[in-house]
PDB file of N, CA and C in Angstrom:
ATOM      1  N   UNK A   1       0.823  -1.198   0.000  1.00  0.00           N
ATOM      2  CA  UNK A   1       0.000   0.000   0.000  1.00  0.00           C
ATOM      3  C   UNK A   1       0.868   1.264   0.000  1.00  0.00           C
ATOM      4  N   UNK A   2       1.672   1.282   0.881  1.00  0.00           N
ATOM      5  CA  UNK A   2       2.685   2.357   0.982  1.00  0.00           C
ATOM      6  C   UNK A   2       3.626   2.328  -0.463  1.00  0.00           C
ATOM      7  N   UNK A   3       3.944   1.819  -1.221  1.00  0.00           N
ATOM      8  CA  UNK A   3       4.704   1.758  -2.722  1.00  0.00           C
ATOM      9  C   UNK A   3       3.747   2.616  -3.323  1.00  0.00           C
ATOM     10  N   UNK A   4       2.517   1.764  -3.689  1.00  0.00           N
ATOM     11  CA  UNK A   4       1.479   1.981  -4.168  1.00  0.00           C
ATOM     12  C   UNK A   4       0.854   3.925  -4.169  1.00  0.00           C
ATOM     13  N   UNK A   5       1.023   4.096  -2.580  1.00  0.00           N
ATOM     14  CA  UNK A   5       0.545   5.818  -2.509  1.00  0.00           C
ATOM     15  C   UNK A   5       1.679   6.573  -2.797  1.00  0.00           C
ATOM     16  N   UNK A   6       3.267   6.016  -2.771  1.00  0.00           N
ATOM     17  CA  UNK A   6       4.136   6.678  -3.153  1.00  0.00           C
ATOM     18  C   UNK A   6       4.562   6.766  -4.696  1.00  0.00           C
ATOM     19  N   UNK A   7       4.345   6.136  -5.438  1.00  0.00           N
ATOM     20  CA  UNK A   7       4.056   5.690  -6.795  1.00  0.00           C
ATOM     21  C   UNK A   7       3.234   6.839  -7.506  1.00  0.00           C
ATOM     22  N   UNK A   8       1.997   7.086  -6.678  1.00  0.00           N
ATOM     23  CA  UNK A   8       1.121   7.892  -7.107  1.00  0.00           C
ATOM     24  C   UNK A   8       1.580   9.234  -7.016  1.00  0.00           C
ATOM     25  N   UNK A   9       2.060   9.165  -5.987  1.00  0.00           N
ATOM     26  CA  UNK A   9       2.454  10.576  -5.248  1.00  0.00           C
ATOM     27  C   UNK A   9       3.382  11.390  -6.031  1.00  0.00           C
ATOM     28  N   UNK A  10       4.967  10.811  -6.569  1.00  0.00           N
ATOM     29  CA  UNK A  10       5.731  10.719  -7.450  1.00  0.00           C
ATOM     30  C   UNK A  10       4.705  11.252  -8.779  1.00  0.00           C
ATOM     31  N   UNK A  11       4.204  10.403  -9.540  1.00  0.00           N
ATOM     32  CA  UNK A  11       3.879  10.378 -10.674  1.00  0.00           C
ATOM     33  C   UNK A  11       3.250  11.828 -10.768  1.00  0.00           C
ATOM     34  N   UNK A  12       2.501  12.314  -9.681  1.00  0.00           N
ATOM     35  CA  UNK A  12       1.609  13.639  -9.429  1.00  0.00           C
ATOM     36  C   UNK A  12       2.493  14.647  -9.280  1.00  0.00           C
ATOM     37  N   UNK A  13       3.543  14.487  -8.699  1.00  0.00           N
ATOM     38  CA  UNK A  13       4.695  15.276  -8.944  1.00  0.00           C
ATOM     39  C   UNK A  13       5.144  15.677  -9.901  1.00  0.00           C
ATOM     40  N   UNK A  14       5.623  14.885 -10.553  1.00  0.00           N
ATOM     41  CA  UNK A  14       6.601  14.922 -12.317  1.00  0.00           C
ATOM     42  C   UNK A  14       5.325  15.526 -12.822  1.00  0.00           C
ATOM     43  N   UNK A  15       3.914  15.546 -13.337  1.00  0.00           N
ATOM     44  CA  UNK A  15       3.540  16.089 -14.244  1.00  0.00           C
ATOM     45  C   UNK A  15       2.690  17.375 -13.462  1.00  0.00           C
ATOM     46  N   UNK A  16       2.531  17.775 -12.174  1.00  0.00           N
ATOM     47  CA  UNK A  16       2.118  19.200 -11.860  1.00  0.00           C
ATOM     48  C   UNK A  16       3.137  20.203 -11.729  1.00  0.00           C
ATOM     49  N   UNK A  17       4.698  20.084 -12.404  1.00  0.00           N
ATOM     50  CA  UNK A  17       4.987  21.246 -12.577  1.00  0.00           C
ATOM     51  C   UNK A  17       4.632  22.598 -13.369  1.00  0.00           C
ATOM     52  N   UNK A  18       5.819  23.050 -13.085  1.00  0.00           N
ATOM     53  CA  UNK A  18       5.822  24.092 -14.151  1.00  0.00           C
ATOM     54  C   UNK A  18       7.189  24.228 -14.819  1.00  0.00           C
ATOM     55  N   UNK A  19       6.971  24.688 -16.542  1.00  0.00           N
ATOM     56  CA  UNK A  19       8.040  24.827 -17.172  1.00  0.00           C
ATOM     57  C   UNK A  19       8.427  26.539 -16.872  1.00  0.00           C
ATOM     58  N   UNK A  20       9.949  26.133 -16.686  1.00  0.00           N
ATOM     59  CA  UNK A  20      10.468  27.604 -16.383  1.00  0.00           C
ATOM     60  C   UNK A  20      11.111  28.096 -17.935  1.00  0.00           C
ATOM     61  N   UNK A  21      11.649  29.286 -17.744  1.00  0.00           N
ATOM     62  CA  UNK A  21      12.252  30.110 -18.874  1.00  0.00           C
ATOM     63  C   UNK A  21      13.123  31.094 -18.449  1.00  0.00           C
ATOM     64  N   UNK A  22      14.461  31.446 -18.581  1.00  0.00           N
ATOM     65  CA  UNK A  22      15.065  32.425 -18.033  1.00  0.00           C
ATOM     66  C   UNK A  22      14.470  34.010 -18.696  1.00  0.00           C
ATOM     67  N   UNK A  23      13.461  34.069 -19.587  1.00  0.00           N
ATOM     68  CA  UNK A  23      13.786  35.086 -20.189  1.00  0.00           C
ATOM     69  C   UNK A  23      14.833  35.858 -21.175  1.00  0.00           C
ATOM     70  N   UNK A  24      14.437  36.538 -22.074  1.00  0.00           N
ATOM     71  CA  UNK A  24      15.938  37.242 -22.984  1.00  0.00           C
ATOM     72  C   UNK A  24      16.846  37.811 -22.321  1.00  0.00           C
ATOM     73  N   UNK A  25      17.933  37.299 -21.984  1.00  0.00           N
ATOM     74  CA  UNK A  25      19.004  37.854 -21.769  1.00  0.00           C
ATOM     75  C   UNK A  25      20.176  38.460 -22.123  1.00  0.00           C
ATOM     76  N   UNK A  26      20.635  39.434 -22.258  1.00  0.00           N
ATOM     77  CA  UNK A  26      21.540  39.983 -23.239  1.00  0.00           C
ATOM     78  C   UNK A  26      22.596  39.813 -23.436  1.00  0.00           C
ATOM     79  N   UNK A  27      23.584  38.925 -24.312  1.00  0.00           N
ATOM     80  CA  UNK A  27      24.829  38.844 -23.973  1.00  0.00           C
ATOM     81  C   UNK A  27      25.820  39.341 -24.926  1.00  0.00           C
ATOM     82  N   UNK A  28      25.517  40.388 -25.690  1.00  0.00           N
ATOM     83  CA  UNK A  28      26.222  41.215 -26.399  1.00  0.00           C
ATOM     84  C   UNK A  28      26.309  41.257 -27.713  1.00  0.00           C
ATOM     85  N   UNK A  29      26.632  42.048 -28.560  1.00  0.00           N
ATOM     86  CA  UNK A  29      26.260  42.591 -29.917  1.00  0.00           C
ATOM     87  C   UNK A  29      25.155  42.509 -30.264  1.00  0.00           C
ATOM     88  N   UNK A  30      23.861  43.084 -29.719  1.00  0.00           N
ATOM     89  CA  UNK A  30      22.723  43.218 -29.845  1.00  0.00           C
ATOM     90  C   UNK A  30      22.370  41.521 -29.655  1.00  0.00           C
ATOM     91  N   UNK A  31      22.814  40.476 -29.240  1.00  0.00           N
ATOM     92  CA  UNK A  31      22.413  39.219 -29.461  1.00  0.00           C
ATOM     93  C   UNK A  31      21.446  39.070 -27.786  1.00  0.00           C
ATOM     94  N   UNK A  32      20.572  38.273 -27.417  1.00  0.00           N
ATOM     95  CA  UNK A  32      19.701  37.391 -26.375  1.00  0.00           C
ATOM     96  C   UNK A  32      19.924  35.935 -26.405  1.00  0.00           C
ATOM     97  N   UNK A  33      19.820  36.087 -25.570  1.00  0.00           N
ATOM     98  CA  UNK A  33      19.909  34.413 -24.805  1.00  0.00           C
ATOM     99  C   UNK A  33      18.421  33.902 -24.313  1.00  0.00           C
ATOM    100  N   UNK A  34      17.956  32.777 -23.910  1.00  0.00           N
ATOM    101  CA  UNK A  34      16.910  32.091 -23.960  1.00  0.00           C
ATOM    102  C   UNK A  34      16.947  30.854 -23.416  1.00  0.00           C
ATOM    103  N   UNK A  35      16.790  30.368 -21.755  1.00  0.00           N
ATOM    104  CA  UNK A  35      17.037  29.138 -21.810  1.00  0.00           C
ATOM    105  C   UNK A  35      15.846  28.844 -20.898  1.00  0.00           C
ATOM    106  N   UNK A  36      15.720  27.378 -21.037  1.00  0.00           N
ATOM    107  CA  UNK A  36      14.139  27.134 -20.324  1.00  0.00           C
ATOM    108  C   UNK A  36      14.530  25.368 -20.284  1.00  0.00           C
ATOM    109  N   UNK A  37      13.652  24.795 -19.607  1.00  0.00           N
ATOM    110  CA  UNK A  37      13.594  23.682 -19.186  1.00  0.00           C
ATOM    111  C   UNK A  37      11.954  23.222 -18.804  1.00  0.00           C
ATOM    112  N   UNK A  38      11.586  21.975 -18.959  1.00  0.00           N
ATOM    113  CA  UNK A  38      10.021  21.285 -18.959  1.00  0.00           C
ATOM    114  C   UNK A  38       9.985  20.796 -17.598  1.00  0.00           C
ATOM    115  N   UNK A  39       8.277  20.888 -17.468  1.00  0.00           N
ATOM    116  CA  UNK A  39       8.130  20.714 -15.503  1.00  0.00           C
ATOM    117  C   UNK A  39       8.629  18.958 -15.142  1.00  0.00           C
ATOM    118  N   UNK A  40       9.054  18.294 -16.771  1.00  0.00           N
ATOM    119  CA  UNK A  40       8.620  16.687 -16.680  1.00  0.00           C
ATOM    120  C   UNK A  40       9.768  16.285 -17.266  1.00  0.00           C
ATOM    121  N   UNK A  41       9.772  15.058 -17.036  1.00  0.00           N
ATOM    122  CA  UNK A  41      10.861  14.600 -17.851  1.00  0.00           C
ATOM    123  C   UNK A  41       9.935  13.650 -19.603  1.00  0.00           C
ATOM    124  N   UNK A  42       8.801  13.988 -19.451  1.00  0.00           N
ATOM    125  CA  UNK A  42       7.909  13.290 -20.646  1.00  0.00           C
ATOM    126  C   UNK A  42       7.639  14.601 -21.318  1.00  0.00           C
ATOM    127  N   UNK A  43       8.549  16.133 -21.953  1.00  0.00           N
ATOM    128  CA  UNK A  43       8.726  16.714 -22.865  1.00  0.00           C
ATOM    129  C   UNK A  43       9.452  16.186 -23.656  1.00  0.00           C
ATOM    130  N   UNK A  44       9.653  16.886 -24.676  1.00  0.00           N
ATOM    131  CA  UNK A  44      10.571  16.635 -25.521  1.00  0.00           C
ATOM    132  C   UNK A  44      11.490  18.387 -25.669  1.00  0.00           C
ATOM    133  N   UNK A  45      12.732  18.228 -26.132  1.00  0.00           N
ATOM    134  CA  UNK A  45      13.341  19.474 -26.138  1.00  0.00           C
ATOM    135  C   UNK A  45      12.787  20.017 -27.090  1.00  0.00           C
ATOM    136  N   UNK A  46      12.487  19.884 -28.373  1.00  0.00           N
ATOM    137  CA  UNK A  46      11.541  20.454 -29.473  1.00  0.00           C
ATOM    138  C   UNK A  46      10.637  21.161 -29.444  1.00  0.00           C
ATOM    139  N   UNK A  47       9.533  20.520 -28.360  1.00  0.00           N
ATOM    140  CA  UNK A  47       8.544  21.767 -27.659  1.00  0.00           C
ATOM    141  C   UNK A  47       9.242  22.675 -26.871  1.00  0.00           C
ATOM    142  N   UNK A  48       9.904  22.310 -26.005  1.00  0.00           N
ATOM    143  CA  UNK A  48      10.753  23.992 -25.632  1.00  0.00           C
ATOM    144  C   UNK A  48      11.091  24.717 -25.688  1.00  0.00           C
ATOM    145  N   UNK A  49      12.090  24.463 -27.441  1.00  0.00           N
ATOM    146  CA  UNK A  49      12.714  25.283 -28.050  1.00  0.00           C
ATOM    147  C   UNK A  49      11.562  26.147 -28.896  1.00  0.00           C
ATOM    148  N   UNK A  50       9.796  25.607 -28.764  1.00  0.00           N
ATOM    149  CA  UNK A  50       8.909  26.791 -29.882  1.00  0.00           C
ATOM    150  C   UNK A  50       8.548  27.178 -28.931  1.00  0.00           C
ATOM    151  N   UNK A  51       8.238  27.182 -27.335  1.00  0.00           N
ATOM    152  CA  UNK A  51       8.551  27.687 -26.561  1.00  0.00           C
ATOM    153  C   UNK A  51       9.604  28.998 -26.327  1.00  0.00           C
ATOM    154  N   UNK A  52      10.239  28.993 -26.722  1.00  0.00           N
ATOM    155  CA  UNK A  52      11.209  29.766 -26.183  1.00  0.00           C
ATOM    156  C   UNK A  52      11.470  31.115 -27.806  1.00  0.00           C
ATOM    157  N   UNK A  53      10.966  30.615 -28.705  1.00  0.00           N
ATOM    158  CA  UNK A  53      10.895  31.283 -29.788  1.00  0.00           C
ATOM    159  C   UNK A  53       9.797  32.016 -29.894  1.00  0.00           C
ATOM    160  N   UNK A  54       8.775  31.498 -29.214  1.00  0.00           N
ATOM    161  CA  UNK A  54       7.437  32.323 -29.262  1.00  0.00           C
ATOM    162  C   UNK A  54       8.268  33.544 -28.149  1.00  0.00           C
ATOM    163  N   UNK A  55       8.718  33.026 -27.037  1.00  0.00           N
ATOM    164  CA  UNK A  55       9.029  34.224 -26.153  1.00  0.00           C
ATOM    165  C   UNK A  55      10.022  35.067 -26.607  1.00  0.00           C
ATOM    166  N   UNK A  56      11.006  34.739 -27.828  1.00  0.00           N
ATOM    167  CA  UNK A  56      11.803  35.378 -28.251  1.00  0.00           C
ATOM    168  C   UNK A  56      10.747  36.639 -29.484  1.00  0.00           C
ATOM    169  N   UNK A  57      10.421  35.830 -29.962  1.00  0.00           N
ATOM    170  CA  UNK A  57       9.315  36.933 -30.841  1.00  0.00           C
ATOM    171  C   UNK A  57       8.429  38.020 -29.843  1.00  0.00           C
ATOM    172  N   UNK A  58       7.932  37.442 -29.051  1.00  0.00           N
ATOM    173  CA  UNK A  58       7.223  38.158 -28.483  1.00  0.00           C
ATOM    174  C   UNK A  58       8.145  39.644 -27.854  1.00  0.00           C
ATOM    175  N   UNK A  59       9.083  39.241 -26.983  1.00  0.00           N
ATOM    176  CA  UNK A  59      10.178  40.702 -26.809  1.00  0.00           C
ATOM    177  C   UNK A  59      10.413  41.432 -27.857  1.00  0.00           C
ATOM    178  N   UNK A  60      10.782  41.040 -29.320  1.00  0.00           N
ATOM    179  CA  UNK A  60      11.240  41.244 -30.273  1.00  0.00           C
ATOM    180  C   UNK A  60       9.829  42.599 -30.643  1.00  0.00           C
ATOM    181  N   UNK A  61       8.975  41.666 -31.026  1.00  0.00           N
ATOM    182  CA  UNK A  61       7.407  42.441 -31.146  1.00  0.00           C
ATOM    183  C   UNK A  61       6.919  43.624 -30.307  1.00  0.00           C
ATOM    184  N   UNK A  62       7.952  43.756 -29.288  1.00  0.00           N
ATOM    185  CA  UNK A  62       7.727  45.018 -28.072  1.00  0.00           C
ATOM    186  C   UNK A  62       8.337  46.048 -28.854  1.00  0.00           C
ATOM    187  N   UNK A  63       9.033  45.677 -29.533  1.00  0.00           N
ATOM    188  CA  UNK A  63      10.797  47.047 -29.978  1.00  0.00           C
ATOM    189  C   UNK A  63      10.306  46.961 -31.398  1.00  0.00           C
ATOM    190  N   UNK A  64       8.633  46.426 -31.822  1.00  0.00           N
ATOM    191  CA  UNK A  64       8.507  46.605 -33.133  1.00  0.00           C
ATOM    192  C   UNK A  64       9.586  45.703 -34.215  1.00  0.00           C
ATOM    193  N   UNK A  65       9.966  44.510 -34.112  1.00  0.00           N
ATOM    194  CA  UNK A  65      10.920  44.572 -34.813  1.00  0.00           C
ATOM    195  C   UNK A  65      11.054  42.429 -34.628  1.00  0.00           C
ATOM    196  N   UNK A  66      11.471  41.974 -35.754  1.00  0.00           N
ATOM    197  CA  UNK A  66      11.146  40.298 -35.605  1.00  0.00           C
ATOM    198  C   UNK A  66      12.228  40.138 -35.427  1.00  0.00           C
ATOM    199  N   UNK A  67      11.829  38.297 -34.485  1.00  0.00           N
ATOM    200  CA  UNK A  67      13.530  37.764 -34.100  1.00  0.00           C
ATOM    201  C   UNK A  67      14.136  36.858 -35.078  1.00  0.00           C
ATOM    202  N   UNK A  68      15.777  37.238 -34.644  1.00  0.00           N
ATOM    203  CA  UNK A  68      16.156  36.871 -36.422  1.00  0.00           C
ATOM    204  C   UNK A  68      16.828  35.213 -35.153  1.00  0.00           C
ATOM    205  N   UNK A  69      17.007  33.855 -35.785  1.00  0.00           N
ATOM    206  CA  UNK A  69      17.147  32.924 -35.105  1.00  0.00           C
ATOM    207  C   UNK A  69      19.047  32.971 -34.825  1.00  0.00           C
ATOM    208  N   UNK A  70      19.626  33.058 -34.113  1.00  0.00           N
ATOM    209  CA  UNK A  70      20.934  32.927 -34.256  1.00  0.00           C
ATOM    210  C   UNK A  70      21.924  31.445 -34.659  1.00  0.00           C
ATOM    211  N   UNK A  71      21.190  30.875 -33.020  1.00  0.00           N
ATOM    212  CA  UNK A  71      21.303  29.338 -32.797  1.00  0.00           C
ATOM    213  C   UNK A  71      20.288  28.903 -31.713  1.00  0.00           C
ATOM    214  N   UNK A  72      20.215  27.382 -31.511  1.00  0.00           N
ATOM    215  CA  UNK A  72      19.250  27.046 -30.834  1.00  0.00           C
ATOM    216  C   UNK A  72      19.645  25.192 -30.503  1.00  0.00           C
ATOM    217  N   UNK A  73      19.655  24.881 -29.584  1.00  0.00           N
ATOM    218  CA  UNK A  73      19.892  23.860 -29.086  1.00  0.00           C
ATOM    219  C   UNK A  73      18.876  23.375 -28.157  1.00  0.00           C
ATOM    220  N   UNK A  74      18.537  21.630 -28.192  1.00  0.00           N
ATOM    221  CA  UNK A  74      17.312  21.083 -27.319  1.00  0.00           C
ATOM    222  C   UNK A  74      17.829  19.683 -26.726  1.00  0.00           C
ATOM    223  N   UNK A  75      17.020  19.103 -25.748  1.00  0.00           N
ATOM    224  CA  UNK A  75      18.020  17.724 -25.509  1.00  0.00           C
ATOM    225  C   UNK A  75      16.255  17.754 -24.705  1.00  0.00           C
ATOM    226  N   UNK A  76      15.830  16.262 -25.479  1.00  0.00           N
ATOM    227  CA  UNK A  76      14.529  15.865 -24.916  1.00  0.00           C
ATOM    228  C   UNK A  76      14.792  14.890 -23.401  1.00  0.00           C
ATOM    229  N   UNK A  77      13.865  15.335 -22.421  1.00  0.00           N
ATOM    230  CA  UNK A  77      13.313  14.880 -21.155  1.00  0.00           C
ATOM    231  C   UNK A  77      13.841  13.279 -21.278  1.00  0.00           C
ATOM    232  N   UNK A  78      14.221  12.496 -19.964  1.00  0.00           N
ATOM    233  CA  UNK A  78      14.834  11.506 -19.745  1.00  0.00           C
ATOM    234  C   UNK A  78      13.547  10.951 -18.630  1.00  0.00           C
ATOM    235  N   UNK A  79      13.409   9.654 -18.266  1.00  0.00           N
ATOM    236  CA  UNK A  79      12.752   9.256 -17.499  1.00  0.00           C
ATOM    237  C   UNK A  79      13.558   8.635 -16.482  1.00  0.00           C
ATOM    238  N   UNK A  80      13.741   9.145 -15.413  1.00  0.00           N
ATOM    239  CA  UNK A  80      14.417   8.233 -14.298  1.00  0.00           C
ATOM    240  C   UNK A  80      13.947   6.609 -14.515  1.00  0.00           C
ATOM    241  N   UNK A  81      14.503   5.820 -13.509  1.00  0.00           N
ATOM    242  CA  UNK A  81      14.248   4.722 -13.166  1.00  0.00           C
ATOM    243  C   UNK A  81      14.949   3.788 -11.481  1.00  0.00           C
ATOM    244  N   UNK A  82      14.295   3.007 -11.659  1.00  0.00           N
ATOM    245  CA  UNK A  82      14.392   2.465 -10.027  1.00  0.00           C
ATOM    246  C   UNK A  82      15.096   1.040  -9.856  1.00  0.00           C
ATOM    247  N   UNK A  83      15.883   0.753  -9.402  1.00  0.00           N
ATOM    248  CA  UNK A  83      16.190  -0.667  -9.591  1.00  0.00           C
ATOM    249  C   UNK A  83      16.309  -1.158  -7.929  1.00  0.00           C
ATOM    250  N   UNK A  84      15.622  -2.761  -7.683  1.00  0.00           N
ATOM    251  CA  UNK A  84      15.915  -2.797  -6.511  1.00  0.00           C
ATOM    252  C   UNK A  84      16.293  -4.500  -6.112  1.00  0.00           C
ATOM    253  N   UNK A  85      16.245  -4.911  -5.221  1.00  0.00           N
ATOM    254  CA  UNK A  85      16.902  -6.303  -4.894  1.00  0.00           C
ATOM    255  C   UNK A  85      16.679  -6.895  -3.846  1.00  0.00           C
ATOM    256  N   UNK A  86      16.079  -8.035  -3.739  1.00  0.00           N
ATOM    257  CA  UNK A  86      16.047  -8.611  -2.576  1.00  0.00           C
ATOM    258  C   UNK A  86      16.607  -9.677  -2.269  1.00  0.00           C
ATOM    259  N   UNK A  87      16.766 -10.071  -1.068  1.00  0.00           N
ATOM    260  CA  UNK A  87      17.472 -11.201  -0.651  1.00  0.00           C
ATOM    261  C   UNK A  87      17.296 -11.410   0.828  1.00  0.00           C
ATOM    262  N   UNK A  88      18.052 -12.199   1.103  1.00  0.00           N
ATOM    263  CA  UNK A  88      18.654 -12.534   2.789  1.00  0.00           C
ATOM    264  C   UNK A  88      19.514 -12.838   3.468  1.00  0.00           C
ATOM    265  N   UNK A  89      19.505 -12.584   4.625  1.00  0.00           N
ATOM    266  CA  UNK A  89      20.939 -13.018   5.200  1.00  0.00           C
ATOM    267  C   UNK A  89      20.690 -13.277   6.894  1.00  0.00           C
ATOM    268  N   UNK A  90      21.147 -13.894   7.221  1.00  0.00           N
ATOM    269  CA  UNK A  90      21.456 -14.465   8.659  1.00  0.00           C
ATOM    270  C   UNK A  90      22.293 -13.391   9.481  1.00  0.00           C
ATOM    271  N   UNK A  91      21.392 -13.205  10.448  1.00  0.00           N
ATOM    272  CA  UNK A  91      22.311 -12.074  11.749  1.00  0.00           C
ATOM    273  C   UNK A  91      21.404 -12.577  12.685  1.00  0.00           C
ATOM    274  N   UNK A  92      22.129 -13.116  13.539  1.00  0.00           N
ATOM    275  CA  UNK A  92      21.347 -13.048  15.154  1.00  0.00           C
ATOM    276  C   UNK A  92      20.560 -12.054  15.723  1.00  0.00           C
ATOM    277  N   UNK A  93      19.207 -11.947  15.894  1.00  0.00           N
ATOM    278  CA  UNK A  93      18.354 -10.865  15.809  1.00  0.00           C
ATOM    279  C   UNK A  93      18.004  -9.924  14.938  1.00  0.00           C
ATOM    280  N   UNK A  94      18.280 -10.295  13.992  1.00  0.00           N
ATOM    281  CA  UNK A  94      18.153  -9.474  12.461  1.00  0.00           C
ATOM    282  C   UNK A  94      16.849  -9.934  11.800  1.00  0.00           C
ATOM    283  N   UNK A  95      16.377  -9.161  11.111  1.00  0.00           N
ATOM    284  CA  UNK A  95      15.540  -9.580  10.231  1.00  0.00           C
ATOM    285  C   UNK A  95      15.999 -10.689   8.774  1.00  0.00           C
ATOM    286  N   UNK A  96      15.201 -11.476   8.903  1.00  0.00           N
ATOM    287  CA  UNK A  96      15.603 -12.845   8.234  1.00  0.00           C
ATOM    288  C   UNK A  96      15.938 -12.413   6.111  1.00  0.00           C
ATOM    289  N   UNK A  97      14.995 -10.878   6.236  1.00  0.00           N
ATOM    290  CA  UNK A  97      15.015 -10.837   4.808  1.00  0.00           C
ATOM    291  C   UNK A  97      15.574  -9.215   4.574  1.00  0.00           C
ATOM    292  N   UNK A  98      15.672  -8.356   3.657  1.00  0.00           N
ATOM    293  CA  UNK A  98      15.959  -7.331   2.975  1.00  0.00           C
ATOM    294  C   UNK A  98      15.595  -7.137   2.000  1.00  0.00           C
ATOM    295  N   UNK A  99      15.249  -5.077   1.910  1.00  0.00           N
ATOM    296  CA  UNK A  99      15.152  -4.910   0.784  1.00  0.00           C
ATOM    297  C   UNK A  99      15.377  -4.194  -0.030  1.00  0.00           C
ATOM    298  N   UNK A 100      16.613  -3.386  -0.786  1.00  0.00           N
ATOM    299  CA  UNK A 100      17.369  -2.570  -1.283  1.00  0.00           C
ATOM    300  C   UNK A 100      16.720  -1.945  -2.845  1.00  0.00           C
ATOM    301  N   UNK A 101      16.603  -0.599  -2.543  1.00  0.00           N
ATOM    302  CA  UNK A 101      15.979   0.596  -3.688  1.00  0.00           C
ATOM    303  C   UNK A 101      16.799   1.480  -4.217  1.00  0.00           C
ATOM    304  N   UNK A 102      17.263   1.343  -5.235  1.00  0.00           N
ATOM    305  CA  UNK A 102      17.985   2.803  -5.379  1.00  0.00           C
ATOM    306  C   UNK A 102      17.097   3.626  -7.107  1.00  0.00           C
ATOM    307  N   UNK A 103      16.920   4.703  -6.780  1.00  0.00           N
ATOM    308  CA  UNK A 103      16.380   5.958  -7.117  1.00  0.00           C
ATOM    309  C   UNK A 103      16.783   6.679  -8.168  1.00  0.00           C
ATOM    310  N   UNK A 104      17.218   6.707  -9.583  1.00  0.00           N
ATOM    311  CA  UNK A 104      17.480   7.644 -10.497  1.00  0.00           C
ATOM    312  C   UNK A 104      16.506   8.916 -10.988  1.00  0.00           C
ATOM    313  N   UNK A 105      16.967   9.640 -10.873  1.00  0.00           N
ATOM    314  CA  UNK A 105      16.050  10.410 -11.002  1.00  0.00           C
ATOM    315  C   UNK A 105      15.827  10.983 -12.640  1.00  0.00           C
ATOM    316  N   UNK A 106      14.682  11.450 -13.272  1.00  0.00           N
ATOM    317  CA  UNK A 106      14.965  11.463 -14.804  1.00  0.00           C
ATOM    318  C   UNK A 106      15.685  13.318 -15.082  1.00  0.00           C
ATOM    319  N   UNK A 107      15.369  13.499 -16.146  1.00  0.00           N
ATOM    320  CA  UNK A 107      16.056  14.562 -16.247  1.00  0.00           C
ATOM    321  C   UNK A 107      15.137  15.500 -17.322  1.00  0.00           C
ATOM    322  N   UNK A 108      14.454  16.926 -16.556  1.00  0.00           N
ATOM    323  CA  UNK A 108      13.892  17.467 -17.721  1.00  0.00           C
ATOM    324  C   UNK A 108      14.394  17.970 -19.038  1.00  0.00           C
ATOM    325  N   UNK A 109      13.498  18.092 -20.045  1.00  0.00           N
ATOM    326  CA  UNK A 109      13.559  18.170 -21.402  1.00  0.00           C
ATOM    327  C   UNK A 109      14.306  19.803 -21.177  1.00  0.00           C
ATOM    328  N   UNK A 110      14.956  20.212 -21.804  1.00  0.00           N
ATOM    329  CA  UNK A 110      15.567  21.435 -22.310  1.00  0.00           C
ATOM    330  C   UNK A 110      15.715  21.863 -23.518  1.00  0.00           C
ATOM    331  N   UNK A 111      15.795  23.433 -23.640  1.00  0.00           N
ATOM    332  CA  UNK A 111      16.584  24.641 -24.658  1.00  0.00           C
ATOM    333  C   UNK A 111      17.171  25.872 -24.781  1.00  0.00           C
ATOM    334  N   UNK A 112      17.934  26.035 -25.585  1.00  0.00           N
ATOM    335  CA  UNK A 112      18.682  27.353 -25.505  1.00  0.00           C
ATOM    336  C   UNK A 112      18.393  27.885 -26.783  1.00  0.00           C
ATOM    337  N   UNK A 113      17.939  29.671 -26.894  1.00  0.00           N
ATOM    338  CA  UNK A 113      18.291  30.021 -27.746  1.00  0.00           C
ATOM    339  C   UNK A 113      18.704  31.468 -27.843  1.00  0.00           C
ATOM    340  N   UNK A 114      19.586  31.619 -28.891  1.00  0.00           N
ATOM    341  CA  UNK A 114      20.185  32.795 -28.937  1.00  0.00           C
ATOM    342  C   UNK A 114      19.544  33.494 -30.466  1.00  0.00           C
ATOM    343  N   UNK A 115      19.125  34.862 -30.080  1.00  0.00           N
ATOM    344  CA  UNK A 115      18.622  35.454 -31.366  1.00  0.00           C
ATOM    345  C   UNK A 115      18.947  36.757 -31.051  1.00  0.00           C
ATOM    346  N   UNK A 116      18.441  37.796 -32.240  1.00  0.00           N
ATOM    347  CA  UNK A 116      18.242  39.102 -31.901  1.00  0.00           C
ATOM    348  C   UNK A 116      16.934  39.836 -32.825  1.00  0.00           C
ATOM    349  N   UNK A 117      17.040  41.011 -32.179  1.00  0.00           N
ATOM    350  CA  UNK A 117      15.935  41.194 -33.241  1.00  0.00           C
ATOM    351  C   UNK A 117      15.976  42.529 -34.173  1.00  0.00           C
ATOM    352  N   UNK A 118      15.126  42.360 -35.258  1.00  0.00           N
ATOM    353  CA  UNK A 118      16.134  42.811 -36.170  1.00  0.00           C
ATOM    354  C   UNK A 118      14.482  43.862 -37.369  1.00  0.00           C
TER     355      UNK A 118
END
């Protein structure tokens, strides 16, 4: 039962985030920066990166003026995983069995992009 509500619990986790975005940042010769990351590890970097282009247009669209693409890089969401093991062993007053979990955690989807606007 206790796996079971933690299982759930987890799973409710990974997908009620939120995706962040640093915002345009300026890093010289009229160029912006753009980096953002997904609340999940079940994005893909592809959606991030039109993500992050809509927000690049959109600044761009403040100063009257469209974003020209510079470069742009994505690396899609990873899914952790769990591996665990059981067995037994003999200790005088010990519990007769064991049970060993270890925890990877996945890795959200990401992008970067650099533009300006023009």
């Amino acid at each position: 039962m206790k796996t079971l509500f933690l299982v759930s619990a987890v799973s409710f986790w990974i997908l009620a985030g939120c995706a962040t975005n640093s915002g345009p940042v300026p890093i010289g010769n009229g160029a912006y920066e753009i980096t953002g990351s997904s609340a999940t590890a079940l994005s893909s970097g592809g959606s991030q990166k039109i993500k992050l282009l809509k927000t690049a247009n959109e600044y761009c669209a403040q100063q009257g003026k469209q974003a020209s693409l510079v470069s742009a890089e994505s690396s899609d969401g990873r899914v952790g995983s769990a591996a665990s093991a059981n067995g037994s062993a003999y200790a005088p007053g010990a519990p007769a069995t064991y049970h060993a979990q270890a925890v990877h955690p996945g890795t959200a989807a990401n992008a970067d992009v650099i533009f300006r606007c023009e």
